[in-house]
PDB file of N, CA and C in Angstrom:
ATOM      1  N   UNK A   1     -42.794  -6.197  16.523  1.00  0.00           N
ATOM      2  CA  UNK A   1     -42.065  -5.032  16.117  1.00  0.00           C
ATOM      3  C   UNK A   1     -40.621  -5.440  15.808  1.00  0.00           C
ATOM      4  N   UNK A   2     -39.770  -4.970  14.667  1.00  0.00           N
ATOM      5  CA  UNK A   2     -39.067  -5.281  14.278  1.00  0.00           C
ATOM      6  C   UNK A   2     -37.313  -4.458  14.472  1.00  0.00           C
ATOM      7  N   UNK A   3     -36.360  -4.915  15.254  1.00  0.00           N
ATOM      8  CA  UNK A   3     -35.407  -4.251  15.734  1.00  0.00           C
ATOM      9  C   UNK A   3     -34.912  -3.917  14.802  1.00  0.00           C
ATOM     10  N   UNK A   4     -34.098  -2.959  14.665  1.00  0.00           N
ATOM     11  CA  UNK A   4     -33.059  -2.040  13.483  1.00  0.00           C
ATOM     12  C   UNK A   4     -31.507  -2.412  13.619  1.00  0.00           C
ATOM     13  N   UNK A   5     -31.004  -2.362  12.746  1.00  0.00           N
ATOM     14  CA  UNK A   5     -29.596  -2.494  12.663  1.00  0.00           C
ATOM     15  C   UNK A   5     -28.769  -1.713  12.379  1.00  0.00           C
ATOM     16  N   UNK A   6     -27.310  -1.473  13.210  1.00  0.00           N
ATOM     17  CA  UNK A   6     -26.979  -0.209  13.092  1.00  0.00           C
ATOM     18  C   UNK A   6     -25.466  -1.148  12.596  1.00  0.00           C
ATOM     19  N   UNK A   7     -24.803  -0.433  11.515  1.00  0.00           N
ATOM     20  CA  UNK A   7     -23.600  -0.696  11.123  1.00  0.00           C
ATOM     21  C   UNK A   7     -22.677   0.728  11.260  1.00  0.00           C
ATOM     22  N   UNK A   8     -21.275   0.487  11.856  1.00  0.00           N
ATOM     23  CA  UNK A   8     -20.387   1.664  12.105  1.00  0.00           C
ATOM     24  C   UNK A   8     -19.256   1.538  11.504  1.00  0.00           C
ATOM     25  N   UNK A   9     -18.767   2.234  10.586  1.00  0.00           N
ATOM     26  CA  UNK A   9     -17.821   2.355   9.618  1.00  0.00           C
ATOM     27  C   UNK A   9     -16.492   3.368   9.889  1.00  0.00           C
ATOM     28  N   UNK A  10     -15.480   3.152  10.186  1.00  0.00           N
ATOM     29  CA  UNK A  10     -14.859   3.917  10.523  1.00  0.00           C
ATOM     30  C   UNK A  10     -13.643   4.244   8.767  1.00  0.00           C
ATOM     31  N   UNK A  11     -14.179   4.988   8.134  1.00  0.00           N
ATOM     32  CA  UNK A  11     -13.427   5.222   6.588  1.00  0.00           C
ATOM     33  C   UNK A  11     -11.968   6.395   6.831  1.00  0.00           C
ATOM     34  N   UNK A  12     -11.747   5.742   5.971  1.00  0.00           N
ATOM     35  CA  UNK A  12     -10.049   6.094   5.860  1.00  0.00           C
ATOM     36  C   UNK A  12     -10.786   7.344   4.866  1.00  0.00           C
ATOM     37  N   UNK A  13     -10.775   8.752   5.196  1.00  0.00           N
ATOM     38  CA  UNK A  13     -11.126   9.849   4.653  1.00  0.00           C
ATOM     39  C   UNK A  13      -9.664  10.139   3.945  1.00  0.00           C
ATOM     40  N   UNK A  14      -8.364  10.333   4.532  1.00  0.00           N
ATOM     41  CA  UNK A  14      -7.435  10.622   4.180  1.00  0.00           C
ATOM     42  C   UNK A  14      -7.356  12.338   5.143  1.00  0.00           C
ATOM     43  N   UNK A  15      -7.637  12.349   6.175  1.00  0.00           N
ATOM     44  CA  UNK A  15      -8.146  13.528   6.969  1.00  0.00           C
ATOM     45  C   UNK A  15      -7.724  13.202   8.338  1.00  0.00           C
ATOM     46  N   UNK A  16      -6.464  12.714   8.099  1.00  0.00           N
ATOM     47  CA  UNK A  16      -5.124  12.517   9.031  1.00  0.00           C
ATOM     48  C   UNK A  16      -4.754  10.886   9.346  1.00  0.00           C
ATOM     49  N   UNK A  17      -3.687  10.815  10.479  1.00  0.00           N
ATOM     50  CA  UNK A  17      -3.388   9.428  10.339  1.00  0.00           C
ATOM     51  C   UNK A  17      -4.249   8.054  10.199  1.00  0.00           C
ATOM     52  N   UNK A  18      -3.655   7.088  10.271  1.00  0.00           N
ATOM     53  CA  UNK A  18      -4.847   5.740  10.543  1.00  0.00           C
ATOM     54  C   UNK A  18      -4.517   5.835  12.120  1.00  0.00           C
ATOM     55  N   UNK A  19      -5.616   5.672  12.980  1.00  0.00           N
ATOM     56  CA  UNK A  19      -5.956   5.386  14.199  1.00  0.00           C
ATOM     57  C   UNK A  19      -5.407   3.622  14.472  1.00  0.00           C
ATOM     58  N   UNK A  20      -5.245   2.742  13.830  1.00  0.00           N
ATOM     59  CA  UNK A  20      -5.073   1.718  13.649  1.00  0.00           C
ATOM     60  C   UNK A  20      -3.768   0.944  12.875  1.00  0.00           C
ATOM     61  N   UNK A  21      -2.678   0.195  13.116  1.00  0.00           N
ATOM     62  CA  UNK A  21      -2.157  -0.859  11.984  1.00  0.00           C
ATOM     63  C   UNK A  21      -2.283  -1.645  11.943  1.00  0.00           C
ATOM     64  N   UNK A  22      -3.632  -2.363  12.640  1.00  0.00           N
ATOM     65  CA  UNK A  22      -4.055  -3.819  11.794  1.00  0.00           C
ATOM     66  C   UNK A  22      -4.690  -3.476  10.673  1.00  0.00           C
ATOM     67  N   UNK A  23      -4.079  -4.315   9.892  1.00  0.00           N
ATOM     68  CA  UNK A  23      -4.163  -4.713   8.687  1.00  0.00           C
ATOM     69  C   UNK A  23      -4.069  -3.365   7.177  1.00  0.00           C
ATOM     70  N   UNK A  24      -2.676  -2.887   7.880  1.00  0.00           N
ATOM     71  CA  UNK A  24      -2.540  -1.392   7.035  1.00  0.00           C
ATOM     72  C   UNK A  24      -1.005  -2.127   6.557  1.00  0.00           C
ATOM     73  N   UNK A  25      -0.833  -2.031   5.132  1.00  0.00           N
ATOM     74  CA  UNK A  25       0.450  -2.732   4.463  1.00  0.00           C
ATOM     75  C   UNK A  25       1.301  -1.631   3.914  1.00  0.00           C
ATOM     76  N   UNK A  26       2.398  -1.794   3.793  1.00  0.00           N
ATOM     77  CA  UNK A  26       3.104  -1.181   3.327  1.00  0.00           C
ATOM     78  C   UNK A  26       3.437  -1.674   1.574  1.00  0.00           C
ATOM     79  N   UNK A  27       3.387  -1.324   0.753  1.00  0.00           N
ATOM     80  CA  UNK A  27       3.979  -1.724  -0.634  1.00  0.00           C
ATOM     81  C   UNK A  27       4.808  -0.837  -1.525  1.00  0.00           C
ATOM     82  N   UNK A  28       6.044  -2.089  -1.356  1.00  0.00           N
ATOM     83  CA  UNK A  28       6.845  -1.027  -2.501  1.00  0.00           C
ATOM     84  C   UNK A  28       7.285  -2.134  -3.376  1.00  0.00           C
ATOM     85  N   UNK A  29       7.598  -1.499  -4.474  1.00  0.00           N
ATOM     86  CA  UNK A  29       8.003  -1.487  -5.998  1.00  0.00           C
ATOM     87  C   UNK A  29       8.047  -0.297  -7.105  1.00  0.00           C
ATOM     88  N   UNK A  30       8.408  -1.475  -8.088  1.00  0.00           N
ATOM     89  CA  UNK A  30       8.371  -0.222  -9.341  1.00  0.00           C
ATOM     90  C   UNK A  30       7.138  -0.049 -10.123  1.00  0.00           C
ATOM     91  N   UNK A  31       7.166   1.684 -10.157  1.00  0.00           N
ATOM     92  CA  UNK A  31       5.609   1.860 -10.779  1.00  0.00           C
ATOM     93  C   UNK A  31       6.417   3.181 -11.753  1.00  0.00           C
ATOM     94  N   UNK A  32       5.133   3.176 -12.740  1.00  0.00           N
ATOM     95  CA  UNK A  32       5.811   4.707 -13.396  1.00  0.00           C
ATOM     96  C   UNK A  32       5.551   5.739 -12.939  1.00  0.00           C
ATOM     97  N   UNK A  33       4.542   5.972 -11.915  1.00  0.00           N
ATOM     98  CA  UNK A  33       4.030   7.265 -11.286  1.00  0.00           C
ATOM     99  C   UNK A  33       4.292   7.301 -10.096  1.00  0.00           C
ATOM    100  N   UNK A  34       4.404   8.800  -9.177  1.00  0.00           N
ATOM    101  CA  UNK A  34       4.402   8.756  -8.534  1.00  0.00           C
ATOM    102  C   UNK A  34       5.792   8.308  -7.296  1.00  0.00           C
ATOM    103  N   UNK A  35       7.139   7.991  -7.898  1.00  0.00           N
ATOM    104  CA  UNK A  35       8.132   7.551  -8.030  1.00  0.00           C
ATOM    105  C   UNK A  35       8.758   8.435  -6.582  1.00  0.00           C
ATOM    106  N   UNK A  36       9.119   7.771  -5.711  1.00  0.00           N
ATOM    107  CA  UNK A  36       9.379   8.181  -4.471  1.00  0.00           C
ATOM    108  C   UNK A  36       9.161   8.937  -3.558  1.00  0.00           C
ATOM    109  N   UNK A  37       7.228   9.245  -3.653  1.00  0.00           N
ATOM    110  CA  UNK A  37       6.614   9.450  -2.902  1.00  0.00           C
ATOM    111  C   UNK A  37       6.149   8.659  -1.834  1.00  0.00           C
ATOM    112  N   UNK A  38       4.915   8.486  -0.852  1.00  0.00           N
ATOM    113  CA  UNK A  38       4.346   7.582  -0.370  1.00  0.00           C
ATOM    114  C   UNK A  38       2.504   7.953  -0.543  1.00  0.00           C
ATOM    115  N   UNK A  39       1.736   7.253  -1.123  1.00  0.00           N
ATOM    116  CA  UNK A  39       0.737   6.771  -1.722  1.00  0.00           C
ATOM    117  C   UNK A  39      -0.091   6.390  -1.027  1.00  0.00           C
ATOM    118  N   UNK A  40      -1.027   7.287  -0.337  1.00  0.00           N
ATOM    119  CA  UNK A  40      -2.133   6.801   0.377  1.00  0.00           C
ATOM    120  C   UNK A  40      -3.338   6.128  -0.059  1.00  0.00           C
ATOM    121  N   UNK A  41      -3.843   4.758  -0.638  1.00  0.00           N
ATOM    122  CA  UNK A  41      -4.492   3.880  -1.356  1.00  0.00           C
ATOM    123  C   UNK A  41      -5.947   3.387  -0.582  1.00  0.00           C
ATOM    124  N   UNK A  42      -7.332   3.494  -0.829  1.00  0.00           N
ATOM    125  CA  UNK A  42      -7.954   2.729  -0.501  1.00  0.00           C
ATOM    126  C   UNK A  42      -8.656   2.170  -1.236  1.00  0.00           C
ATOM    127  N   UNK A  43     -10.241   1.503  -0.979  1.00  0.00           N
ATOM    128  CA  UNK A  43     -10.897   0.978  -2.004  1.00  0.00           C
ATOM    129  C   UNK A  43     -11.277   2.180  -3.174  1.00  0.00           C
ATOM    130  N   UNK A  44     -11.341   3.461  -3.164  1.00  0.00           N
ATOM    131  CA  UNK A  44     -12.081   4.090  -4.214  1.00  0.00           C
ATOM    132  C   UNK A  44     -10.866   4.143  -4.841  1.00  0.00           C
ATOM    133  N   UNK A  45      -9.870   4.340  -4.677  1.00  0.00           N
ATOM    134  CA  UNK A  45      -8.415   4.681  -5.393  1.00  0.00           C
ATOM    135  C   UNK A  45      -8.347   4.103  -6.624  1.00  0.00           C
ATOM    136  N   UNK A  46      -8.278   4.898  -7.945  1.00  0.00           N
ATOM    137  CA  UNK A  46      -7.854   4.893  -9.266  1.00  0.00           C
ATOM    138  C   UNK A  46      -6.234   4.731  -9.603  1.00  0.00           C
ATOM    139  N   UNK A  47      -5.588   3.220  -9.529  1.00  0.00           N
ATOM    140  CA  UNK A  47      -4.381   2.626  -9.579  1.00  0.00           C
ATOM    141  C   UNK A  47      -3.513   3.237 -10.820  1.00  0.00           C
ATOM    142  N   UNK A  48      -4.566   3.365 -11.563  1.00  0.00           N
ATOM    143  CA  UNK A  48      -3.519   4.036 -12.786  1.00  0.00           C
ATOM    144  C   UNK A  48      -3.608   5.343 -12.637  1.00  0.00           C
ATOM    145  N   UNK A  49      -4.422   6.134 -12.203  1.00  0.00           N
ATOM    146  CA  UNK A  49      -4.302   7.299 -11.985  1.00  0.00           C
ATOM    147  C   UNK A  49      -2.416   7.430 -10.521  1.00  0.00           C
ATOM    148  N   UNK A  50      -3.232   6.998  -9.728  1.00  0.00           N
ATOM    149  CA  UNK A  50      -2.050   7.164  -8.924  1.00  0.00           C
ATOM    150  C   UNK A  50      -0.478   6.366  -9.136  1.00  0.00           C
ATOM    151  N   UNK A  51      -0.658   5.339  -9.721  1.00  0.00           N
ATOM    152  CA  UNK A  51       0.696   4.239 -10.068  1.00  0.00           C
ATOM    153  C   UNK A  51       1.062   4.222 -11.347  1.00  0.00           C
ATOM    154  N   UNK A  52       0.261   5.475 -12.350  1.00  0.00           N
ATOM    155  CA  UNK A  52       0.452   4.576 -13.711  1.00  0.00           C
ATOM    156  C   UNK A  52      -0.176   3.938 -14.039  1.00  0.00           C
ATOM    157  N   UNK A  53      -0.064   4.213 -16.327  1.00  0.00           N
ATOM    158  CA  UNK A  53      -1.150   3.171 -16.704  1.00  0.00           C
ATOM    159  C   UNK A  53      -0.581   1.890 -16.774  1.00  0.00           C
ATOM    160  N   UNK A  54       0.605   2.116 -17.143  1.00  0.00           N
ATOM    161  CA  UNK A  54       1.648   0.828 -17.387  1.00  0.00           C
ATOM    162  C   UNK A  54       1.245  -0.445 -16.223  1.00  0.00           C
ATOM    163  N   UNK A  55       1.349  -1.538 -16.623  1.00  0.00           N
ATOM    164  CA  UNK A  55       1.263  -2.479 -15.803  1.00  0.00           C
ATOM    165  C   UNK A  55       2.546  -2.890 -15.320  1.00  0.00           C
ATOM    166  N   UNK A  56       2.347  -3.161 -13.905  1.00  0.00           N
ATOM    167  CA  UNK A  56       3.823  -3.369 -12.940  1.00  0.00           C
ATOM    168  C   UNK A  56       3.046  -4.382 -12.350  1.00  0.00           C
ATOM    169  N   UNK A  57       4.295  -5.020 -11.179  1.00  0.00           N
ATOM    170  CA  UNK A  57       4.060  -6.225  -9.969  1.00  0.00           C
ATOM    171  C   UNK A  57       3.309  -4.891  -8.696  1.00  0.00           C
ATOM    172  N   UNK A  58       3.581  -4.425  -8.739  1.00  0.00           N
ATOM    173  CA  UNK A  58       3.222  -3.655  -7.929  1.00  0.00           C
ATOM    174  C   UNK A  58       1.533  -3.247  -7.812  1.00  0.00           C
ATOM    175  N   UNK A  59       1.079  -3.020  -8.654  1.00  0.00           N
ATOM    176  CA  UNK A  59      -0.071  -2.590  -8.829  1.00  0.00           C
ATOM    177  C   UNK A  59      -0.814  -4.042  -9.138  1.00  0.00           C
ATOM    178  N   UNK A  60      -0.435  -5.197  -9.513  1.00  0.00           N
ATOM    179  CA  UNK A  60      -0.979  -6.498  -9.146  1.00  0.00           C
ATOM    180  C   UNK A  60      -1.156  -6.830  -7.648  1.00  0.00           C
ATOM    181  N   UNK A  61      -0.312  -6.411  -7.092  1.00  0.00           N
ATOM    182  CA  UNK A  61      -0.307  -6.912  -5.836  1.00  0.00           C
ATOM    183  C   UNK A  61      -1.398  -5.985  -4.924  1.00  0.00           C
ATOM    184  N   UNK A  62      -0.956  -5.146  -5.237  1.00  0.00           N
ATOM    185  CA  UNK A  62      -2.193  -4.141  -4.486  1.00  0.00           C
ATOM    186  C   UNK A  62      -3.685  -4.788  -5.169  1.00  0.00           C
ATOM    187  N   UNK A  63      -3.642  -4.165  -6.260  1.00  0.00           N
ATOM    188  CA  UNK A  63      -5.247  -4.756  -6.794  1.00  0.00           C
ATOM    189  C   UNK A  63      -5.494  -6.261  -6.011  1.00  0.00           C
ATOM    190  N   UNK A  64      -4.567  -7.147  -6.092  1.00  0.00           N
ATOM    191  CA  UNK A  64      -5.226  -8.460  -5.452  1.00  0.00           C
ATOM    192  C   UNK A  64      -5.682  -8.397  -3.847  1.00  0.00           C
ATOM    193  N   UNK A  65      -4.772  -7.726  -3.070  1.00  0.00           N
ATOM    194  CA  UNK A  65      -4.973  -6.808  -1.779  1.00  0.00           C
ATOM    195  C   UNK A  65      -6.370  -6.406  -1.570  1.00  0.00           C
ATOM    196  N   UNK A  66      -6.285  -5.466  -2.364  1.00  0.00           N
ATOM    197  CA  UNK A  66      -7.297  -4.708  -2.529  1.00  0.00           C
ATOM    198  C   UNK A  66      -9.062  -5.801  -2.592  1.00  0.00           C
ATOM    199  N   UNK A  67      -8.923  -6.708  -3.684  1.00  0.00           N
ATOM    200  CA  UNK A  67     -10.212  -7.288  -3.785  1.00  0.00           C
ATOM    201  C   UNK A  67     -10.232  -8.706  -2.482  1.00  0.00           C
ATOM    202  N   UNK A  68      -9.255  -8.979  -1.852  1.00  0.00           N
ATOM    203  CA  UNK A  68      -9.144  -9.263  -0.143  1.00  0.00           C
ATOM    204  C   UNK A  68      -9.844  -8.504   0.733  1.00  0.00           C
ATOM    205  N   UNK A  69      -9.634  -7.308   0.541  1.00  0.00           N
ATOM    206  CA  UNK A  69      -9.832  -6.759   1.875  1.00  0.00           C
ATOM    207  C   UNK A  69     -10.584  -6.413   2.383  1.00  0.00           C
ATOM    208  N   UNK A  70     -11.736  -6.076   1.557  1.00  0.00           N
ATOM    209  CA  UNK A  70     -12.916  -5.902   2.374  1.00  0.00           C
ATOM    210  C   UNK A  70     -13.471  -4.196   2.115  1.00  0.00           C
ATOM    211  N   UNK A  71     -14.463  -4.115   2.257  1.00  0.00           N
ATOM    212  CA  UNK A  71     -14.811  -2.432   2.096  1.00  0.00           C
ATOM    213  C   UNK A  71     -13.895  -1.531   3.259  1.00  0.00           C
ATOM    214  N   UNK A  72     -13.325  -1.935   3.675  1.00  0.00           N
ATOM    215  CA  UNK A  72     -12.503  -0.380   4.627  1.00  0.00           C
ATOM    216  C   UNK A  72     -11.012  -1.385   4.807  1.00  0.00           C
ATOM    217  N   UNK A  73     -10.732  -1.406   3.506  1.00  0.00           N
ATOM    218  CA  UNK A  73      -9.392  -2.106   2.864  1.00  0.00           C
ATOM    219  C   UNK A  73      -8.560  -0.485   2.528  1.00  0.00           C
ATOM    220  N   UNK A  74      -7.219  -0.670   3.091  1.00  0.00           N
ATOM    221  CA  UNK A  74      -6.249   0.621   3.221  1.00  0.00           C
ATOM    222  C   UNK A  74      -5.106   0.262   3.331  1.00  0.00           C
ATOM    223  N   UNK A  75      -3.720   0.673   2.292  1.00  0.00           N
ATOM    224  CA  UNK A  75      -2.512   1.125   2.376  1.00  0.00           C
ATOM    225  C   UNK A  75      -1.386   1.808   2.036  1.00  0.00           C
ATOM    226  N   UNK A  76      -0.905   1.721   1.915  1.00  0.00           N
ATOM    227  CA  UNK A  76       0.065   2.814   1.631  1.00  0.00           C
ATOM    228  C   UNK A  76       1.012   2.267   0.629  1.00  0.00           C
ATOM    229  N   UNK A  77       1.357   2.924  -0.681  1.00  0.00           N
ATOM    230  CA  UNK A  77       2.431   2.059  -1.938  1.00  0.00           C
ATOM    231  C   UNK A  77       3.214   3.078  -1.915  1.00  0.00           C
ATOM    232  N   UNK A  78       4.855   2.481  -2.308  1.00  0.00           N
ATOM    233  CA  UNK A  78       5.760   3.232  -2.185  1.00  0.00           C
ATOM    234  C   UNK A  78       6.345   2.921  -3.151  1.00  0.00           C
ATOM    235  N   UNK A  79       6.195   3.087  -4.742  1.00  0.00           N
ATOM    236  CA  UNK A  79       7.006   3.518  -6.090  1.00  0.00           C
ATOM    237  C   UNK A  79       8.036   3.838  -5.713  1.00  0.00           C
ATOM    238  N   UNK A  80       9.077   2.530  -6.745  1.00  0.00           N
ATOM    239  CA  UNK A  80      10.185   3.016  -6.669  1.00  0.00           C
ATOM    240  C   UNK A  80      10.664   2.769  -7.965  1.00  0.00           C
ATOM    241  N   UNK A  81      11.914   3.543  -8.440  1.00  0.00           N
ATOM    242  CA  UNK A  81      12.417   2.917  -9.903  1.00  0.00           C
ATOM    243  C   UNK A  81      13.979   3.581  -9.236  1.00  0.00           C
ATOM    244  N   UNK A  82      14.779   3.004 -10.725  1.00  0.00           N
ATOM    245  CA  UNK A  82      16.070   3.401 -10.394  1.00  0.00           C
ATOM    246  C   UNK A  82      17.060   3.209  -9.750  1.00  0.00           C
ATOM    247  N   UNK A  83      17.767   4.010  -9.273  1.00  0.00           N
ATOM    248  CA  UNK A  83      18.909   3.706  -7.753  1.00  0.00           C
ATOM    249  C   UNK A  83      17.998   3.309  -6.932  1.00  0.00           C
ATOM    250  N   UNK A  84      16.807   3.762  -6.460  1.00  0.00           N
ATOM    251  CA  UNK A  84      15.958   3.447  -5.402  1.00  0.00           C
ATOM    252  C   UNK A  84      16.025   1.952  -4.861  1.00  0.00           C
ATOM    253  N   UNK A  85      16.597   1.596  -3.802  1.00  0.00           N
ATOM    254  CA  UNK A  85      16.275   0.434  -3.010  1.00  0.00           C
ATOM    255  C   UNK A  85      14.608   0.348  -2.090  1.00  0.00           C
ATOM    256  N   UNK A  86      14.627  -1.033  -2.055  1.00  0.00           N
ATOM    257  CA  UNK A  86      13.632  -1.205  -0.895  1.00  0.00           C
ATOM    258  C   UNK A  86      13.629  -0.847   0.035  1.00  0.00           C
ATOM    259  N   UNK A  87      14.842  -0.649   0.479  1.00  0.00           N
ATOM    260  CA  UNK A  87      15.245  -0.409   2.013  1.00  0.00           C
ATOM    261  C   UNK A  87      15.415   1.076   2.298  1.00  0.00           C
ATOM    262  N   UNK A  88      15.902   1.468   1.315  1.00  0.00           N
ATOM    263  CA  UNK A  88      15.739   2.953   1.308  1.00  0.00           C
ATOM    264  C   UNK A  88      14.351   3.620   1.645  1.00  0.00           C
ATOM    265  N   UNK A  89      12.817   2.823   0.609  1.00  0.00           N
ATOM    266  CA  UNK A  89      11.658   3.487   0.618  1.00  0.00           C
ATOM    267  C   UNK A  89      11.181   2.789   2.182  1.00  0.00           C
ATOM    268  N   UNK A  90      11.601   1.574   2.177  1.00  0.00           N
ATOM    269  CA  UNK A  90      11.121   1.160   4.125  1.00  0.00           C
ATOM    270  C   UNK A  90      11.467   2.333   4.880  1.00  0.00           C
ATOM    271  N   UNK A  91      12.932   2.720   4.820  1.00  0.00           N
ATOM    272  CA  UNK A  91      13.222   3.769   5.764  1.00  0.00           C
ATOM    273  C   UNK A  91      12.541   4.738   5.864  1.00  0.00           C
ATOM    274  N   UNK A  92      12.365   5.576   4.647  1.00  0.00           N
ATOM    275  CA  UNK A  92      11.480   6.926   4.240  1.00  0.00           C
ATOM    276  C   UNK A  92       9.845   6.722   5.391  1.00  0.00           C
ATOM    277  N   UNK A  93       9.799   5.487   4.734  1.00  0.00           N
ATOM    278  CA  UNK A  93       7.903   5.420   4.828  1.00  0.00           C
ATOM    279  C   UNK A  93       7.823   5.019   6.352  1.00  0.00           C
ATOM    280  N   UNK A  94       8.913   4.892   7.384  1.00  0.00           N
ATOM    281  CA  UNK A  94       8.745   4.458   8.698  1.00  0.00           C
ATOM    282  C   UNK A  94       8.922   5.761   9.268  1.00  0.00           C
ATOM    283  N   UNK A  95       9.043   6.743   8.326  1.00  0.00           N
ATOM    284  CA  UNK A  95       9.168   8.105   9.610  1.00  0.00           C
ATOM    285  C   UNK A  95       8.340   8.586   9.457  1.00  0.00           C
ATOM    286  N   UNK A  96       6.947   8.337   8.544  1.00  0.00           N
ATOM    287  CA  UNK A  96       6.064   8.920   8.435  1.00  0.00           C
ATOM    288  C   UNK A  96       4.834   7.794   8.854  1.00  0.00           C
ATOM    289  N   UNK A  97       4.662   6.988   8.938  1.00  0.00           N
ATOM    290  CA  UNK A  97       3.885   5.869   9.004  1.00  0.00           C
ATOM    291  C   UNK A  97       4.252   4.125   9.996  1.00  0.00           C
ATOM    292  N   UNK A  98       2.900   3.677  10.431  1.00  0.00           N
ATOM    293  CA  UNK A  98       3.190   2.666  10.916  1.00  0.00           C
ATOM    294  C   UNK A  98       2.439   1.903  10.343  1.00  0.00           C
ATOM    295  N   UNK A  99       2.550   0.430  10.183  1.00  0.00           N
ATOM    296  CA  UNK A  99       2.261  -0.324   9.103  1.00  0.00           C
ATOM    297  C   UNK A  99       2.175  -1.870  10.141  1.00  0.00           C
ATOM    298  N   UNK A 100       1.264  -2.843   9.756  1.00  0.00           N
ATOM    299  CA  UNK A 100       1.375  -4.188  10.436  1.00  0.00           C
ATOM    300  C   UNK A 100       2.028  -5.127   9.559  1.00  0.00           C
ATOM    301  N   UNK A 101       2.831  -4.656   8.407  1.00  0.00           N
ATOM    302  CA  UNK A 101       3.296  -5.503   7.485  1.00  0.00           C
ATOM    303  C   UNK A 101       4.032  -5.020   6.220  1.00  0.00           C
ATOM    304  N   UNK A 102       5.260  -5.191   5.610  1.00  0.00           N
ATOM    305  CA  UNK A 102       5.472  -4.374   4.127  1.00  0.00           C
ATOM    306  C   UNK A 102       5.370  -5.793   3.428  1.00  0.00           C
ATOM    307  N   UNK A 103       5.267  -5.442   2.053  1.00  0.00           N
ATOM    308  CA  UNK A 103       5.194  -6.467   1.277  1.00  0.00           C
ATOM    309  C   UNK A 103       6.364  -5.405  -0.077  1.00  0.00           C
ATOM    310  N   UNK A 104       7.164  -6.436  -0.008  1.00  0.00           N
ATOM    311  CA  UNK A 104       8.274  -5.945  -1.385  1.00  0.00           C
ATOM    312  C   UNK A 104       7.820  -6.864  -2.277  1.00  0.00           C
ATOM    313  N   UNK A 105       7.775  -6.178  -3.547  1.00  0.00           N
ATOM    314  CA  UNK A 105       6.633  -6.846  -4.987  1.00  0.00           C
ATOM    315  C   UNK A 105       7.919  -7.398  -5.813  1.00  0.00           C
ATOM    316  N   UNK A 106       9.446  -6.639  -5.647  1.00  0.00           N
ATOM    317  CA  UNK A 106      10.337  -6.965  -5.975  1.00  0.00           C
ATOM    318  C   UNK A 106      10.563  -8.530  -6.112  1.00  0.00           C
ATOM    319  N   UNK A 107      11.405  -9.195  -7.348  1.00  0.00           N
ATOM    320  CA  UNK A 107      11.292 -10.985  -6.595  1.00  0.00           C
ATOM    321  C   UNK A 107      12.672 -10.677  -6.598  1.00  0.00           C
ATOM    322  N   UNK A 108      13.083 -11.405  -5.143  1.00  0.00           N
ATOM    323  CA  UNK A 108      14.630 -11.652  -4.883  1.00  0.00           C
ATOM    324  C   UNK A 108      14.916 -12.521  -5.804  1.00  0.00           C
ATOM    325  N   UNK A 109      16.309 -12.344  -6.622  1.00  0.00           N
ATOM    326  CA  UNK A 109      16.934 -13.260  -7.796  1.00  0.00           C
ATOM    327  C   UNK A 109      18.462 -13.873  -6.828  1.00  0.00           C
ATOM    328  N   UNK A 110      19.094 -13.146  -5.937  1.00  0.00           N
ATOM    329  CA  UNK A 110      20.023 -14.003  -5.475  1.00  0.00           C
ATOM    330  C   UNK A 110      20.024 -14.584  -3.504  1.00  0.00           C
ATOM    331  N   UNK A 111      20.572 -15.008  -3.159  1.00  0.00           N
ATOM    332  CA  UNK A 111      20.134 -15.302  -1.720  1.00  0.00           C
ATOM    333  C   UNK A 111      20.955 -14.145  -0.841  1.00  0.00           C
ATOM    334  N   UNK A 112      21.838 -13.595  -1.614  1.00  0.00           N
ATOM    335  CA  UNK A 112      22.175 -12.206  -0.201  1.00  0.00           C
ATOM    336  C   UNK A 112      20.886 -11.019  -0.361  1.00  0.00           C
ATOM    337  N   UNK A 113      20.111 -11.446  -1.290  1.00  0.00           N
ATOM    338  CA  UNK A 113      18.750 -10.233  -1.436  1.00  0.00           C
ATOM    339  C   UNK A 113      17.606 -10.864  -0.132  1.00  0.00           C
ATOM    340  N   UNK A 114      17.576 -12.307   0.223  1.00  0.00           N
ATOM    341  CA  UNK A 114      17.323 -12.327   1.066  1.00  0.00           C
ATOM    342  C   UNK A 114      17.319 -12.613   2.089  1.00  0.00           C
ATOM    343  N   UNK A 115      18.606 -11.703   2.453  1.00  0.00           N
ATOM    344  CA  UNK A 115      19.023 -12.082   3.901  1.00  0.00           C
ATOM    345  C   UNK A 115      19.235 -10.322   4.167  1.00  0.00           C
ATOM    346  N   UNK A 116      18.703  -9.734   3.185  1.00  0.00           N
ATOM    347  CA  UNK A 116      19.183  -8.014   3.521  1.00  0.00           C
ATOM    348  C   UNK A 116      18.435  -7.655   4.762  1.00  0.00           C
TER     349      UNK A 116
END
């Protein structure tokens, strides 16, 4: 007789917080959509729908994320353009969220960018 296998999935419904921040990222950059909100992303998530059709670093980075992570792959992108700093959308997105990691898509061009 042959035993059964049971697999347990715990899915990011979007039907309140993550129970968890391993392996929940934070991402910000510039996107055309969606522009200083915060962006709840998982595997079914339509990137141009939510980020824009335009291609950005931002939405590379996620998509590559994304085909990493595995079927219950989840995070959060934080569009920014403009005056908008990084540090500004870190701040925003830490009063609403906890995260095991941000990733800025931004590339630092001088060395006081990274030492901010």
């Amino acid at each position: 007789m042959a035993l059964g296998k049971v697999s347990v999935n715990n899915l990011n419904l979007g039907q309140g917080t993550v129970s968890e921040i391993e392996r929940y990222f934070l991402f910000i950059g510039p996107a055309a959509k969606n522009v200083g909100k915060l962006v709840p992303l998982d595997t079914q998530s339509d990137l141009d729908v939510q980020l824009g059709v335009v291609d950005s670093d931002l939405k590379t980075q996620i998509l590559a994320a994304r085909s990493n992570g595995g079927d219950r792959w989840a995070c959060i992108a934080a569009p920014i353009a403009g005056e908008t700093t990084w540090q500004q959308a870190l701040e925003s997105a830490t009063r609403s969220y906890s995260f095991e990691a941000v990733v800025i898509v931004n590339p630092a061009t001088t060395q006081a960018e990274l030492s901010a």
